[in-house]
Protein backbone atom coordinates (compact mmCIF):
# COMPACT_ATOMS: atom_id res chain seq x y z
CA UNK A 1 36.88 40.22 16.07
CA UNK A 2 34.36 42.62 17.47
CA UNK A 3 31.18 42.37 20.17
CA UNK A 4 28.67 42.27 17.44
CA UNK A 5 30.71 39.28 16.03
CA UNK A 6 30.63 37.66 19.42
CA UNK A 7 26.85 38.25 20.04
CA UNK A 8 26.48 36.78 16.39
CA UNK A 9 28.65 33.69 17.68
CA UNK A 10 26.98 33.39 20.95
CA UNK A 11 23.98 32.69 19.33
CA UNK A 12 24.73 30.06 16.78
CA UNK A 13 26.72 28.30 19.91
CA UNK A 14 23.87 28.10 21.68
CA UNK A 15 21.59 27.35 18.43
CA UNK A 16 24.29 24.30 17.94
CA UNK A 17 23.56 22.92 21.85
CA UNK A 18 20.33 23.44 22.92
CA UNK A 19 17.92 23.21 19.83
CA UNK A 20 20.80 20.63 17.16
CA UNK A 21 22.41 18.89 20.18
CA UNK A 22 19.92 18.73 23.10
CA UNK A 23 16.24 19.08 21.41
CA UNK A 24 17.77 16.96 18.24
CA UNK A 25 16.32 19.67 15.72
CA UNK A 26 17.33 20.25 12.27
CA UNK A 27 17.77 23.77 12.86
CA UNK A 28 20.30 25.64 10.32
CA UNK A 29 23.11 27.57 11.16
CA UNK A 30 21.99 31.23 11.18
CA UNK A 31 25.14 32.46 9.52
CA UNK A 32 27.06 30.07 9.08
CA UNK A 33 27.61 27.55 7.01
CA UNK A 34 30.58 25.02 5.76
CA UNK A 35 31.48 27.32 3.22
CA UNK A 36 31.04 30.34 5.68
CA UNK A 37 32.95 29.30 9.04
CA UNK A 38 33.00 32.50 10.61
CA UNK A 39 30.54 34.53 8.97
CA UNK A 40 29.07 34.95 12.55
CA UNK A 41 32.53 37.39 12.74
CA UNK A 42 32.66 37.82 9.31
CA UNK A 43 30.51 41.06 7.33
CA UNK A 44 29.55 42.83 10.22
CA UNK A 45 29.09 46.01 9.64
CA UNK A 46 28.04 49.02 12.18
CA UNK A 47 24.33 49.32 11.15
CA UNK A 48 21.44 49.47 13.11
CA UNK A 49 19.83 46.78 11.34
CA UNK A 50 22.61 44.36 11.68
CA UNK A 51 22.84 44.69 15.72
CA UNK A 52 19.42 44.30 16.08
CA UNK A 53 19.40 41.40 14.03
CA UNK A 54 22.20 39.51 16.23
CA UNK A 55 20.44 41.04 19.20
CA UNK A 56 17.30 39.55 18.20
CA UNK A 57 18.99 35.99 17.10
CA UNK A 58 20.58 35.85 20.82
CA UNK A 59 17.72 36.23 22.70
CA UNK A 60 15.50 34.21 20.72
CA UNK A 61 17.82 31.14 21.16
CA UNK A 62 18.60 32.04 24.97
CA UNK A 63 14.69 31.95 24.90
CA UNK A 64 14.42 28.49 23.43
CA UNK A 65 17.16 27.60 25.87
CA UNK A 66 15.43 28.27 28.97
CA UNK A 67 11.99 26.87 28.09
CA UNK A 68 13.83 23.22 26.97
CA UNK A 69 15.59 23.10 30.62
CA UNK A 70 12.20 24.17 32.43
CA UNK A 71 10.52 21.67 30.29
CA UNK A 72 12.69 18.88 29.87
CA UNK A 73 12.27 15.83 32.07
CA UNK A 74 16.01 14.90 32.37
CA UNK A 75 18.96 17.12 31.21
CA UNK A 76 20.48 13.86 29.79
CA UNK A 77 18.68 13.77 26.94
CA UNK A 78 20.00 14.65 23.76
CA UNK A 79 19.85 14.50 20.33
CA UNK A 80 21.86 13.18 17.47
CA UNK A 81 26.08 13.06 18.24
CA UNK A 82 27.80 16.35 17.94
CA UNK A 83 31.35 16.81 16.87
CA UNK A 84 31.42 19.43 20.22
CA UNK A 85 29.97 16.36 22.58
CA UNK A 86 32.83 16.09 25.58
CA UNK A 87 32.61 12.77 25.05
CA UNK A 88 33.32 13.06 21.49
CA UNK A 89 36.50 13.84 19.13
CA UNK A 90 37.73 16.90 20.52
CA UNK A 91 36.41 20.47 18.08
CA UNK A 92 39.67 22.05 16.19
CA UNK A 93 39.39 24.82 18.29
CA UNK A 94 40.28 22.96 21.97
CA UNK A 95 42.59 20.28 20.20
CA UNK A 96 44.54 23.80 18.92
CA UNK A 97 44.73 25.65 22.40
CA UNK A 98 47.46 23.11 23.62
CA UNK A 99 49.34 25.18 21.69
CA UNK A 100 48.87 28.24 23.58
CA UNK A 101 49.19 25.61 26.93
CA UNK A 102 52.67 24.45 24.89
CA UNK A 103 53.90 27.88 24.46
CA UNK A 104 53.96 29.41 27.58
């Protein structure tokens, strides 16, 4: 795991809520994908190119993110279900940290 991984993984999380989950888009992953998991984390590499790329990524979804809550009528709305909805099945990744809660 590094912080160009995270950045990378920041923005497809907020890719997945605001434009998928909230605006209902059919917007791809931007790394991604089912056979890819964590290629957000995975193949980064310490070039320029590939910072500014996740750099770029980030703020262009934190961008989208701000002008759908300053536009949107009601924060309720959203798009199609999302396997991350809290009131939906619980992701992998929270139904695994009871685990850590377990092991302490």
């Amino acid at each position: 795991m590094s912080l160009l991984g995270l950045v990378r993984h920041l923005a497809e999380v907020e890719r997945g809520w605001f434009r998928r989950t909230m605006a209902g888009l059919d917007a791809p992953r931007i790394w991604c994908s089912e056979a890819a998991p964590d290629a957000d984390f995975d193949g980064v590499l310490p070039d320029p190119e590939v910072v500014d790329e996740a750099w770029r990524a980030w703020r262009a979804e934190v961008e989208f993110a701000e002008r759908f809550v300053a536009e949107a009528a009601d924060l309720g709305v959203k798009g199609p279900p999302s396997p991350y909805d809290p009131a939906g099945p619980a992701p992998p990744t929270a139904r695994g940290g009871s685990h850590i809660r377990d092991a302490r």
